[in-house]
PDB file of N, CA and C in Angstrom:
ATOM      1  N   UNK A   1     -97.296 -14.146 -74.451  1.00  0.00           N
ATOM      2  CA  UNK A   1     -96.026 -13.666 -74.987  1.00  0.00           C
ATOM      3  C   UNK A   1     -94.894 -14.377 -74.249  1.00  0.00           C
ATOM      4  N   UNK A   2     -93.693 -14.971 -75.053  1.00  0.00           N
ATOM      5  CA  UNK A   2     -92.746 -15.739 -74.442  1.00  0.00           C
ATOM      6  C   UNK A   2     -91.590 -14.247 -74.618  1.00  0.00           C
ATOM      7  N   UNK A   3     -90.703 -14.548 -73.308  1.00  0.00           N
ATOM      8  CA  UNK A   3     -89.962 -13.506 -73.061  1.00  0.00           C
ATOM      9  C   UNK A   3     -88.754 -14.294 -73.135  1.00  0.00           C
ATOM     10  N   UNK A   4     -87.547 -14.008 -73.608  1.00  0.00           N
ATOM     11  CA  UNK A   4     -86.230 -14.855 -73.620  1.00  0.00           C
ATOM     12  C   UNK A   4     -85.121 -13.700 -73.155  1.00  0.00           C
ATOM     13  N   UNK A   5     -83.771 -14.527 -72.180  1.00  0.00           N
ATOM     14  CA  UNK A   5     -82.642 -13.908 -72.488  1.00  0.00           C
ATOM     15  C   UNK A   5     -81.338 -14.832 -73.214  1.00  0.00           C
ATOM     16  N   UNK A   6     -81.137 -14.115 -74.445  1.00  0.00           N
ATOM     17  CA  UNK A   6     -80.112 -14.160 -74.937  1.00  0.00           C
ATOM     18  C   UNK A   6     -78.712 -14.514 -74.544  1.00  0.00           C
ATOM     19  N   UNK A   7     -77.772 -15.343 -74.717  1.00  0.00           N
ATOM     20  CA  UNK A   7     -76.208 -14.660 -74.240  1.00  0.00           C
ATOM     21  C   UNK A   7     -75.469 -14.572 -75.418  1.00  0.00           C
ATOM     22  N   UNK A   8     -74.585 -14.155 -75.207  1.00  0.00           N
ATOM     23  CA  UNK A   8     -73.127 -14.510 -76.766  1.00  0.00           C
ATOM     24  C   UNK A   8     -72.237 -13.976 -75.781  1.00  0.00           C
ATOM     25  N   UNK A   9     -71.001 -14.254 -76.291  1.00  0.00           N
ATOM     26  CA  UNK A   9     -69.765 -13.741 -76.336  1.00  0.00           C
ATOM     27  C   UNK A   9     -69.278 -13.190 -76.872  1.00  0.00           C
ATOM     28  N   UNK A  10     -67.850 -12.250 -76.877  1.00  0.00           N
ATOM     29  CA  UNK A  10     -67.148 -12.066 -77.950  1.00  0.00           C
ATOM     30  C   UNK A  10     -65.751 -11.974 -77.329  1.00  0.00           C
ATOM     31  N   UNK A  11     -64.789 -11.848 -78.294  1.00  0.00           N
ATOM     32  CA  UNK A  11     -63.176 -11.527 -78.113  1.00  0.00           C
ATOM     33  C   UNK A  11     -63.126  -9.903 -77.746  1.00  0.00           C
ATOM     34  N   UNK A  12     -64.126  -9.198 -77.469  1.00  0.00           N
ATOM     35  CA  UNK A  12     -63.242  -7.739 -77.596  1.00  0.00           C
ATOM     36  C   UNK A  12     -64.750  -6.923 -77.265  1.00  0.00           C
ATOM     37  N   UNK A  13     -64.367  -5.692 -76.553  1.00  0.00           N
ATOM     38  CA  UNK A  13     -65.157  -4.995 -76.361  1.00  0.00           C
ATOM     39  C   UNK A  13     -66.357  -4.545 -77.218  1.00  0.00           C
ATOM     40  N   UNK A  14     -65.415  -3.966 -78.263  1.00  0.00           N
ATOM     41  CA  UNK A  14     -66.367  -2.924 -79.158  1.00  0.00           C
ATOM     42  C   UNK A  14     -67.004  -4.004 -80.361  1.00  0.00           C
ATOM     43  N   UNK A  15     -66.613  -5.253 -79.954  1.00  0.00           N
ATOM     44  CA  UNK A  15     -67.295  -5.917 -80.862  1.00  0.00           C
ATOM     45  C   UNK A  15     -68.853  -6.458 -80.297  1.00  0.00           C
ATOM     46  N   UNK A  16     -68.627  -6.509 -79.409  1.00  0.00           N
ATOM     47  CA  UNK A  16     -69.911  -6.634 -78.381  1.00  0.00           C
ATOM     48  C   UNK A  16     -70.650  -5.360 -78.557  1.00  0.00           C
ATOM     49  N   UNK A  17     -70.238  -4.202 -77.983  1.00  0.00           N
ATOM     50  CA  UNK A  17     -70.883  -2.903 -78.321  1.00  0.00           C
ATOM     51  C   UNK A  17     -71.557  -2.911 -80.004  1.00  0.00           C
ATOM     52  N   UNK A  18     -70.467  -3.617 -80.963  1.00  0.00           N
ATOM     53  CA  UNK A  18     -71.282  -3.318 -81.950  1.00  0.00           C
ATOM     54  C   UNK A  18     -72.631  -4.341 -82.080  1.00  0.00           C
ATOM     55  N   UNK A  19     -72.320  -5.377 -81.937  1.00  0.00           N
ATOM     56  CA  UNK A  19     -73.871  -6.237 -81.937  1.00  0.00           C
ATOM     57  C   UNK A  19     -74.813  -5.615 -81.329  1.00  0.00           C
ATOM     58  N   UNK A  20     -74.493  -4.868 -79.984  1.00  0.00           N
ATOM     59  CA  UNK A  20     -75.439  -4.744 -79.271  1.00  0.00           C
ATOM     60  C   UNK A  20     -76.188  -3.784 -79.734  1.00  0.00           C
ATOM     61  N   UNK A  21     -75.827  -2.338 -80.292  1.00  0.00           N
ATOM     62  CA  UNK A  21     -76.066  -1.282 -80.933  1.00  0.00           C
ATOM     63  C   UNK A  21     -77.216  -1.819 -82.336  1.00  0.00           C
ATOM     64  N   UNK A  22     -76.617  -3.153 -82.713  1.00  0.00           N
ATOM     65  CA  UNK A  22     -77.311  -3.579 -84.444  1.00  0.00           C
ATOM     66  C   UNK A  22     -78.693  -4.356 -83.797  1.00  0.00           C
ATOM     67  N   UNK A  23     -78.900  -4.644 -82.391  1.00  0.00           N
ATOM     68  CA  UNK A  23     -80.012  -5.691 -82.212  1.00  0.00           C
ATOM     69  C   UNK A  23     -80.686  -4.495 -81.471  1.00  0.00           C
ATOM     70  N   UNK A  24     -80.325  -3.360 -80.783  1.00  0.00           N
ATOM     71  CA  UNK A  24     -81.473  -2.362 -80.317  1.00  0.00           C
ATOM     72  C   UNK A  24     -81.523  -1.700 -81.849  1.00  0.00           C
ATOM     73  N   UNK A  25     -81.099  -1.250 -82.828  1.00  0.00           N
ATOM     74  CA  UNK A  25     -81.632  -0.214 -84.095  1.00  0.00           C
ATOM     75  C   UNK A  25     -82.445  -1.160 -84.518  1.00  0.00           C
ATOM     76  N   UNK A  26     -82.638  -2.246 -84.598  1.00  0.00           N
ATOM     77  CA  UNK A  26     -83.498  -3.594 -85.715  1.00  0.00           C
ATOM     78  C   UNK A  26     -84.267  -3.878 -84.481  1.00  0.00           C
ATOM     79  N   UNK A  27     -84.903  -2.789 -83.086  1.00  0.00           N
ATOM     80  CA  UNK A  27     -85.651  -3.352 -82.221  1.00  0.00           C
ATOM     81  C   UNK A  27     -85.762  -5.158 -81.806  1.00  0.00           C
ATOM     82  N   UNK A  28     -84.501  -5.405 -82.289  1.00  0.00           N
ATOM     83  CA  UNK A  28     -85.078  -7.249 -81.722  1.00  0.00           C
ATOM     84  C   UNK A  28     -84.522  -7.006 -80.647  1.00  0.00           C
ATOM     85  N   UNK A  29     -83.809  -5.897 -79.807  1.00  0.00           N
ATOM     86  CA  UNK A  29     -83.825  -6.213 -77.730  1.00  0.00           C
ATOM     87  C   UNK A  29     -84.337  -4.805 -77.386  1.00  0.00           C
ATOM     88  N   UNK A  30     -84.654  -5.169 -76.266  1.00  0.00           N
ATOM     89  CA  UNK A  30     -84.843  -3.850 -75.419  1.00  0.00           C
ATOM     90  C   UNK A  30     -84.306  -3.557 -75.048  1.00  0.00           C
ATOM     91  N   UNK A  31     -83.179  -4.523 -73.869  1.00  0.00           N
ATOM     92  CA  UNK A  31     -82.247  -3.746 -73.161  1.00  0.00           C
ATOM     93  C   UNK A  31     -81.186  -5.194 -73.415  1.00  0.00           C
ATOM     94  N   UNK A  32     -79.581  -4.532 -73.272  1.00  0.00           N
ATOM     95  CA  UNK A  32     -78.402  -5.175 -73.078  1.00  0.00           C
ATOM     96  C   UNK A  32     -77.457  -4.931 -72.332  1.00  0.00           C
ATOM     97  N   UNK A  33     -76.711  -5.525 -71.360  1.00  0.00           N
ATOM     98  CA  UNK A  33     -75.541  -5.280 -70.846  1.00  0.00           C
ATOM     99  C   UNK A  33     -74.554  -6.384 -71.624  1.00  0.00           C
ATOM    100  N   UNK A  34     -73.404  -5.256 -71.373  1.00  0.00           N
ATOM    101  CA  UNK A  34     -72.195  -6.063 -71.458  1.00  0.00           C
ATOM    102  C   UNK A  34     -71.316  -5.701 -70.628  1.00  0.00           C
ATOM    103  N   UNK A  35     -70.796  -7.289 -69.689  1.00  0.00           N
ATOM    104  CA  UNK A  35     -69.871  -6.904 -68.634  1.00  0.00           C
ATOM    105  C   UNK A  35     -68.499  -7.674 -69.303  1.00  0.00           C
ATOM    106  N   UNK A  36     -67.510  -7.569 -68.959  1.00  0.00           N
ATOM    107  CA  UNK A  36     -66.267  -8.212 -68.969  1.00  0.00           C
ATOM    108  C   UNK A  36     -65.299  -7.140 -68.807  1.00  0.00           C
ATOM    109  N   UNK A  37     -64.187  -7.463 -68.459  1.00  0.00           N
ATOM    110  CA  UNK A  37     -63.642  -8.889 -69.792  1.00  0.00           C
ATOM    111  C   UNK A  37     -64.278  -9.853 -68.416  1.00  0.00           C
ATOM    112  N   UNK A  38     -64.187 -11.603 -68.405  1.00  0.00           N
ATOM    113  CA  UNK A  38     -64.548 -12.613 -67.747  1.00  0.00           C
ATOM    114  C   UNK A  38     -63.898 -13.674 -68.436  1.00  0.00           C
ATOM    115  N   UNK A  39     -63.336 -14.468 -67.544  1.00  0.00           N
ATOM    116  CA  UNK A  39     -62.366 -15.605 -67.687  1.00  0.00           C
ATOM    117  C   UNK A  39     -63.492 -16.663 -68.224  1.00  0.00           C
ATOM    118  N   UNK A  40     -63.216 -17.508 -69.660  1.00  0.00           N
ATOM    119  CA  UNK A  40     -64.090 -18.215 -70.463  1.00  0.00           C
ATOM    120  C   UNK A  40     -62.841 -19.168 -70.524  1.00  0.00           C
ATOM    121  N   UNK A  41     -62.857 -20.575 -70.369  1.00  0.00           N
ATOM    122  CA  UNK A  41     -62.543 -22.066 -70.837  1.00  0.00           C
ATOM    123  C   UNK A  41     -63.346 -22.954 -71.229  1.00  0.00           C
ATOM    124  N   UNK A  42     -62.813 -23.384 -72.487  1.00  0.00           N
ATOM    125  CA  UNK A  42     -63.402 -24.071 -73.379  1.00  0.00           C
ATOM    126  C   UNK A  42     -62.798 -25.175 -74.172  1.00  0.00           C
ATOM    127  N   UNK A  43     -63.566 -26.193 -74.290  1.00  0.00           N
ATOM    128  CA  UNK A  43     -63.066 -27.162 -76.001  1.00  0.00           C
ATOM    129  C   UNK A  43     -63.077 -26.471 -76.881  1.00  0.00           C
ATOM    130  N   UNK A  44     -61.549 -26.531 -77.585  1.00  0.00           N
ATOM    131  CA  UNK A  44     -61.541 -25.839 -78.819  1.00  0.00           C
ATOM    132  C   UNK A  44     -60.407 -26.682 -80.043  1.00  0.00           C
ATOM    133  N   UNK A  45     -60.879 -27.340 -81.020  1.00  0.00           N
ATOM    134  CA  UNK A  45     -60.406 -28.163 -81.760  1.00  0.00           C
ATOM    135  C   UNK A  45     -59.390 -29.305 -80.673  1.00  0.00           C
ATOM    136  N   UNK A  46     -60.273 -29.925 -79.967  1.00  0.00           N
ATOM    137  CA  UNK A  46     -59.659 -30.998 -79.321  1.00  0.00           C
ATOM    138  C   UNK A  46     -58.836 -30.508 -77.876  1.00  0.00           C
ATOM    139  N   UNK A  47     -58.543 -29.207 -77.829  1.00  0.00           N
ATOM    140  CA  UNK A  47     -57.795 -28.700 -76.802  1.00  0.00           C
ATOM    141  C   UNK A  47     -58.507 -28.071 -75.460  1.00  0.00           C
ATOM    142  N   UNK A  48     -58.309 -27.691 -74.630  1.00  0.00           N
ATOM    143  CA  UNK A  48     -58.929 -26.769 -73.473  1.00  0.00           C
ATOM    144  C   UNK A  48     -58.212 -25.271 -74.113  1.00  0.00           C
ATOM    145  N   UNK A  49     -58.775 -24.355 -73.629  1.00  0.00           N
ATOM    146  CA  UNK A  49     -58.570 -22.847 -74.134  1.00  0.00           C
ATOM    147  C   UNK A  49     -59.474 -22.388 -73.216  1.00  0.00           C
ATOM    148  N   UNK A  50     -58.676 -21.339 -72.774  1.00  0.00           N
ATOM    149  CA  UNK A  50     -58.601 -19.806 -71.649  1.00  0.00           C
ATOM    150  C   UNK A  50     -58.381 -18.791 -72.449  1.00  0.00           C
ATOM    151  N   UNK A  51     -59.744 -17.964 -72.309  1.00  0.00           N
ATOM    152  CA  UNK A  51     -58.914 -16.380 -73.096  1.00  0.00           C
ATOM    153  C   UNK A  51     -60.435 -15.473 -71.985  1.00  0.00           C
ATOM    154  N   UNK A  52     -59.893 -14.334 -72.266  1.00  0.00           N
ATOM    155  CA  UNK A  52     -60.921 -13.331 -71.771  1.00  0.00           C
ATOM    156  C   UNK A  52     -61.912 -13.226 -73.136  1.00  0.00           C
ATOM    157  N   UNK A  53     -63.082 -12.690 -72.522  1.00  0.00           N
ATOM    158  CA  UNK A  53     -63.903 -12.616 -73.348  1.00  0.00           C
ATOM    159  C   UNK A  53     -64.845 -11.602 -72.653  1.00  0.00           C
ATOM    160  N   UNK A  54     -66.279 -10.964 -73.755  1.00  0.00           N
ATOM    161  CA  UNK A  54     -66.929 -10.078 -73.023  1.00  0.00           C
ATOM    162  C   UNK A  54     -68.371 -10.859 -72.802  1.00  0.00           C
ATOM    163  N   UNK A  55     -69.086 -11.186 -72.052  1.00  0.00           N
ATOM    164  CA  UNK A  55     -70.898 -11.482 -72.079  1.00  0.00           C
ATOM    165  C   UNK A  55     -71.327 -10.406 -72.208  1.00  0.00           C
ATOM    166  N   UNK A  56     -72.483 -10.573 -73.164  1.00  0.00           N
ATOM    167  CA  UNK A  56     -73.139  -9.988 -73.735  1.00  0.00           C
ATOM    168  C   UNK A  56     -74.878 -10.458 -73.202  1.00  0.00           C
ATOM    169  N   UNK A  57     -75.658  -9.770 -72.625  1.00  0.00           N
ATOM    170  CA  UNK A  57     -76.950 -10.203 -72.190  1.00  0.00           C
ATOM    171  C   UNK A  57     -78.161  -9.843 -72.916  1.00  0.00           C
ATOM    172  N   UNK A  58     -78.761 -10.268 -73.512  1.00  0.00           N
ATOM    173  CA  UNK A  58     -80.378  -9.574 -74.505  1.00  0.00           C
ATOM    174  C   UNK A  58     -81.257 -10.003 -74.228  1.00  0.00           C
ATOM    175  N   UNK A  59     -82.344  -8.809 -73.936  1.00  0.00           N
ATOM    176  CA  UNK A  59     -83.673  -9.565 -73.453  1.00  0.00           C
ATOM    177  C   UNK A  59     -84.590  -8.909 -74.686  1.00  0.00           C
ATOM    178  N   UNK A  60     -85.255 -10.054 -74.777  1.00  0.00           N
ATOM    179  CA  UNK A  60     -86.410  -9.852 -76.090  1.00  0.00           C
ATOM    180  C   UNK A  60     -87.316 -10.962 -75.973  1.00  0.00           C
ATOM    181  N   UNK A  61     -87.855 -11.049 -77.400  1.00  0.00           N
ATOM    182  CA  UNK A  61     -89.441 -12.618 -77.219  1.00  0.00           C
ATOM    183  C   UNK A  61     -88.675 -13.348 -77.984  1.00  0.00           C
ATOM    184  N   UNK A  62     -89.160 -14.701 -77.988  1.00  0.00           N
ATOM    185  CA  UNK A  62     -88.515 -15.695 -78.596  1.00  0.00           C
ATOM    186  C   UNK A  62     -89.217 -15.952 -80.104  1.00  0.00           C
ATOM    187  N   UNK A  63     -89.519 -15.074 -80.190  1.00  0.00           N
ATOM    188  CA  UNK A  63     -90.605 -14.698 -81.367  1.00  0.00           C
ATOM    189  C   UNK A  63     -89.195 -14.090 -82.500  1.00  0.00           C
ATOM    190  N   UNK A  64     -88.118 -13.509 -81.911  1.00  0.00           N
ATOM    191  CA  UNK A  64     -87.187 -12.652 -83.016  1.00  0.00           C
ATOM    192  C   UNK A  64     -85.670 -13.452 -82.723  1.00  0.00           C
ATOM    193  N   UNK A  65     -85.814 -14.908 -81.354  1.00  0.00           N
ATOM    194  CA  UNK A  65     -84.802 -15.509 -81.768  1.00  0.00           C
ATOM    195  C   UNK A  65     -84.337 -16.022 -82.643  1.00  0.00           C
ATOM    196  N   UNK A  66     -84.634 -16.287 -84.076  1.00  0.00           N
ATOM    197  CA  UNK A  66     -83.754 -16.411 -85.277  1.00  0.00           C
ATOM    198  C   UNK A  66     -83.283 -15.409 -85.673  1.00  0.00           C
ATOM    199  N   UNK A  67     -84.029 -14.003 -85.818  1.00  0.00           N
ATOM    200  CA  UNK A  67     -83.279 -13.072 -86.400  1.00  0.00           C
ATOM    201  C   UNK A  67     -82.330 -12.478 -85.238  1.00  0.00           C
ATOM    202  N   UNK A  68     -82.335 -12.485 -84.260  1.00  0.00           N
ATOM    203  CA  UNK A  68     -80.855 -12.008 -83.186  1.00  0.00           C
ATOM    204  C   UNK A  68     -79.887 -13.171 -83.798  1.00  0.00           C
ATOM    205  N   UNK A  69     -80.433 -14.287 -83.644  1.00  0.00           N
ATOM    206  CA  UNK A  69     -79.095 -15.056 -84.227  1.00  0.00           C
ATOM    207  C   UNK A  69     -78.452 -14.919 -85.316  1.00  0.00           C
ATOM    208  N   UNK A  70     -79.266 -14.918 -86.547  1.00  0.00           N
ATOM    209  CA  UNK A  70     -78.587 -14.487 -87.869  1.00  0.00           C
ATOM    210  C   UNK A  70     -77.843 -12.832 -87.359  1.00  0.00           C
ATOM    211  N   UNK A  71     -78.413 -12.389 -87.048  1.00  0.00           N
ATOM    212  CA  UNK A  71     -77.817 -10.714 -86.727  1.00  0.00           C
ATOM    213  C   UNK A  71     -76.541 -11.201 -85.934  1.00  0.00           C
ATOM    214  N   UNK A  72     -76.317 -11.822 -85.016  1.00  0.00           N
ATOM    215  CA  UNK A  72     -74.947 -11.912 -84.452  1.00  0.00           C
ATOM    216  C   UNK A  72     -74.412 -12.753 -85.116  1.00  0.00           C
ATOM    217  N   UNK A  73     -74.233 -13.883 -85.869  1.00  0.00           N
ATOM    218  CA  UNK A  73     -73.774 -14.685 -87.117  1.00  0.00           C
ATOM    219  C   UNK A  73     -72.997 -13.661 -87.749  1.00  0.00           C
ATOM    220  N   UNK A  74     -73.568 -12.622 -88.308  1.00  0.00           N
ATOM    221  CA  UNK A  74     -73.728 -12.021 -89.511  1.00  0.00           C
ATOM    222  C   UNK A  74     -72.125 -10.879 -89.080  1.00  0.00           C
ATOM    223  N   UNK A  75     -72.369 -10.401 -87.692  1.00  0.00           N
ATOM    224  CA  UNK A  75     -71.157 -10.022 -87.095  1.00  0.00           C
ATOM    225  C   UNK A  75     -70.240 -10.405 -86.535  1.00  0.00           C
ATOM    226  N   UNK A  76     -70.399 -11.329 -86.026  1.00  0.00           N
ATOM    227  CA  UNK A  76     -69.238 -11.936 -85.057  1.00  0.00           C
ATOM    228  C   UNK A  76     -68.253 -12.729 -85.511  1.00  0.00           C
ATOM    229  N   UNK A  77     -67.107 -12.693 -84.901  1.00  0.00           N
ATOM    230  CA  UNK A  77     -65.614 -12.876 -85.243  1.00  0.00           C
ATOM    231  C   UNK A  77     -65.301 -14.618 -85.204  1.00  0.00           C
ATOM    232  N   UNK A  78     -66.283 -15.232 -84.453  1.00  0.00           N
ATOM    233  CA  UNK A  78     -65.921 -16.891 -83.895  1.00  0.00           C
ATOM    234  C   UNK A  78     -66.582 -17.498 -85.209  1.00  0.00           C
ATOM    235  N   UNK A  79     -66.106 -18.364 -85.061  1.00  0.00           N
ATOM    236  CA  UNK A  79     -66.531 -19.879 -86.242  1.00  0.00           C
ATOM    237  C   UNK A  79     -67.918 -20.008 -85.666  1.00  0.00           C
ATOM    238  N   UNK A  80     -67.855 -20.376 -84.408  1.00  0.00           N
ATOM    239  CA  UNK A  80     -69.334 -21.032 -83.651  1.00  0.00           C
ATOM    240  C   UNK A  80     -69.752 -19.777 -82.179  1.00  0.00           C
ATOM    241  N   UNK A  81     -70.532 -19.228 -82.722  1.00  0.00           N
ATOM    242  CA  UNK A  81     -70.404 -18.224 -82.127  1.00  0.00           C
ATOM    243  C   UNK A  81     -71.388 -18.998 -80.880  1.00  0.00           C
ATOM    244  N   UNK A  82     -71.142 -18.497 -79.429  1.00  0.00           N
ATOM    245  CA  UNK A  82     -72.015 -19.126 -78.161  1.00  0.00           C
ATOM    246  C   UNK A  82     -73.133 -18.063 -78.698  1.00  0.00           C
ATOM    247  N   UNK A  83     -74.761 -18.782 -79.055  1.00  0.00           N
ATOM    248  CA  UNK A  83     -76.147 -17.758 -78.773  1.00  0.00           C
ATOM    249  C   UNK A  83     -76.684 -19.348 -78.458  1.00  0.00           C
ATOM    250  N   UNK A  84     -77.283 -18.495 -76.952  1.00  0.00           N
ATOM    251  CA  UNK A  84     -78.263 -19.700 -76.499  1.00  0.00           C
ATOM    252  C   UNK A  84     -78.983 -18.255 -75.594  1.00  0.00           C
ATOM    253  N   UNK A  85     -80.384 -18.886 -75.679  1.00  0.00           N
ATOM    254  CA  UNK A  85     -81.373 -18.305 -74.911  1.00  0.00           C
ATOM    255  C   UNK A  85     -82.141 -19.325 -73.867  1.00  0.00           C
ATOM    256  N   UNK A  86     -82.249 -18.367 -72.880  1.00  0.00           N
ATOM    257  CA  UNK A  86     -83.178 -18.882 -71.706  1.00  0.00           C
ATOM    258  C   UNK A  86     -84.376 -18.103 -71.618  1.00  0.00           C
ATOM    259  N   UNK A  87     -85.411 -19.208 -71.163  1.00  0.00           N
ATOM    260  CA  UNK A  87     -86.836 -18.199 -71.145  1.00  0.00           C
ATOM    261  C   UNK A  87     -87.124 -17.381 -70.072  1.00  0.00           C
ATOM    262  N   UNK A  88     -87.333 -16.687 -69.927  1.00  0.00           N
ATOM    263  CA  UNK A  88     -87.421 -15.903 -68.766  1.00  0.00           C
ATOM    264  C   UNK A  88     -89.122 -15.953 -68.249  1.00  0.00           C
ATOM    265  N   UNK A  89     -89.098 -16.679 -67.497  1.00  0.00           N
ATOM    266  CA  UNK A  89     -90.165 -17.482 -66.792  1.00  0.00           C
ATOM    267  C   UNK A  89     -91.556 -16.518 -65.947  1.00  0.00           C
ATOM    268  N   UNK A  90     -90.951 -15.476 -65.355  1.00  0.00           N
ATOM    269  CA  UNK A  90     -91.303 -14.692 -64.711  1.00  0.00           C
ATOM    270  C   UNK A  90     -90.742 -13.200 -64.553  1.00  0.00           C
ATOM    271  N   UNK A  91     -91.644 -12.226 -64.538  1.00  0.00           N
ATOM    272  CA  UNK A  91     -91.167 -10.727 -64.161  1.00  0.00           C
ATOM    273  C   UNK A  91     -91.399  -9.460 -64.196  1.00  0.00           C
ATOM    274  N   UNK A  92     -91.396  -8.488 -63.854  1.00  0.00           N
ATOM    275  CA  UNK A  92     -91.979  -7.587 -63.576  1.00  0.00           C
ATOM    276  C   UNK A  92     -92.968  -7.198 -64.446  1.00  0.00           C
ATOM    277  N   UNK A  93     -94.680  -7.228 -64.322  1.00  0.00           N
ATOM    278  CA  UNK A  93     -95.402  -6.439 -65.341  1.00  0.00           C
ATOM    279  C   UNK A  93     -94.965  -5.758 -66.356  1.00  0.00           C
ATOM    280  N   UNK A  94     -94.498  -4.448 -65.666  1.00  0.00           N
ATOM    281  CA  UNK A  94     -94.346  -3.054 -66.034  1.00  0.00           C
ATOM    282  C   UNK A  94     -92.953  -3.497 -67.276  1.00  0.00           C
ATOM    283  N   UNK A  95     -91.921  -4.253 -66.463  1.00  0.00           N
ATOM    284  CA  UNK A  95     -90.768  -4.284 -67.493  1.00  0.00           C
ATOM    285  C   UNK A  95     -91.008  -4.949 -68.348  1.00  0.00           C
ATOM    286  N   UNK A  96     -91.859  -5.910 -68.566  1.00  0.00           N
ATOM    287  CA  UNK A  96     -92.079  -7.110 -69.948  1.00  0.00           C
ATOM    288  C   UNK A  96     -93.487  -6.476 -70.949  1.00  0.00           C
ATOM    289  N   UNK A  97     -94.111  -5.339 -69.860  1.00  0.00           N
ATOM    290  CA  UNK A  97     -94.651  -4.461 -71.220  1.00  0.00           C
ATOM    291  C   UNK A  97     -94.032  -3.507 -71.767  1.00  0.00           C
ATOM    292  N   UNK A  98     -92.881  -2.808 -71.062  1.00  0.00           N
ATOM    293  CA  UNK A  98     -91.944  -2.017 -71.755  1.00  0.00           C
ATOM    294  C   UNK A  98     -91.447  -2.644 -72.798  1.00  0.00           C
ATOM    295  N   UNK A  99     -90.861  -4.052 -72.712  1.00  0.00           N
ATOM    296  CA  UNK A  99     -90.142  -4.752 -73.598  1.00  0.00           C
ATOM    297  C   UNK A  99     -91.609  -5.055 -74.807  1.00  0.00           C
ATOM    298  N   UNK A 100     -92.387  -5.308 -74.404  1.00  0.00           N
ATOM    299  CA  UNK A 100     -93.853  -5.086 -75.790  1.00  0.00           C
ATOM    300  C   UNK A 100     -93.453  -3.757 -76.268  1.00  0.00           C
ATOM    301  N   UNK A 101     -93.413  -3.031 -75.962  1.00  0.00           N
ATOM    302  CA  UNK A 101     -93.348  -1.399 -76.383  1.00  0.00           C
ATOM    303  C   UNK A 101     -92.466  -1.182 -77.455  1.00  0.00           C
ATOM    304  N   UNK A 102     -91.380  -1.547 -76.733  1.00  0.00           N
ATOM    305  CA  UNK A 102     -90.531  -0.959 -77.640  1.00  0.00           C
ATOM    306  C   UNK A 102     -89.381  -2.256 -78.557  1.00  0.00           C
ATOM    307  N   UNK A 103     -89.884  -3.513 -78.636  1.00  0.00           N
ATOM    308  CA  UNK A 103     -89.587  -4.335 -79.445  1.00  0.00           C
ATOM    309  C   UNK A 103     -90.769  -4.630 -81.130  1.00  0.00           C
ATOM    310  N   UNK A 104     -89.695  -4.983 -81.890  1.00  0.00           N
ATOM    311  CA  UNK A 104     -90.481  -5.002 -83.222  1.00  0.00           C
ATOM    312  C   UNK A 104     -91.784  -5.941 -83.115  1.00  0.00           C
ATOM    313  N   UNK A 105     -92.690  -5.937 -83.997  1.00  0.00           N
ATOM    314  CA  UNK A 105     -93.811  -6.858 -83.790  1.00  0.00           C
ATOM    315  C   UNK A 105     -93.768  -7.912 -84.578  1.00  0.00           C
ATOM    316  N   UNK A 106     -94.816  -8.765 -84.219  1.00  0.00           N
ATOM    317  CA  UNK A 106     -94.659  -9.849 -85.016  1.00  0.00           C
ATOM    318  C   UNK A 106     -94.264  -9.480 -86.616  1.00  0.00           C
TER     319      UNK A 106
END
């Protein structure tokens, strides 16, 4: 079983809260934090750009990374929304069979 974490962004709190809420009911995460706000600079149509923003963290299998992506696509406010996942290489037994448990199946 491949284990991944997720990131995205967003402009605003409760917009984060809402993704996060739509990817635990459709079981594609187990668990999410969201911290911010956090200072984000970026290329943006040729320019540098500073704004606050919230991270958003999801851990799941890389088995339901297309559908988290279409699912945050499907909500989110940006043109190009940041979803990139990292594999999560190693970690606790107990927590990566919880995450079997209670994530959707193949």
């Amino acid at each position: 079983m491949s284990y991944i974490m997720v990131i995205t962004t967003t402009d605003n709190k409760e917009l984060a809260e809402k993704i996060a809420m739509e990817l635990l009911e459709k079981k594609l995460a187990g668990c999410i934090q969201i911290i911010g706000p956090i200072k984000s600079s970026y290329w943006w149509k040729n320019k540098i750009e500073t704004t606050e923003e919230f991270l958003v963290f999801i851990k799941s299998k890389e088995e339901l990374f297309g559908r988290i992506a279409k699912t945050i696509k499907e909500l989110h406010s940006y043109t190009v929304p940041e979803i990139i996942a990292f594999p999560i290489k190693n970690g606790l037994k107990e927590y990566l069979n919880w995450l079997d448990d209670v994530l959707e199946g193949p």
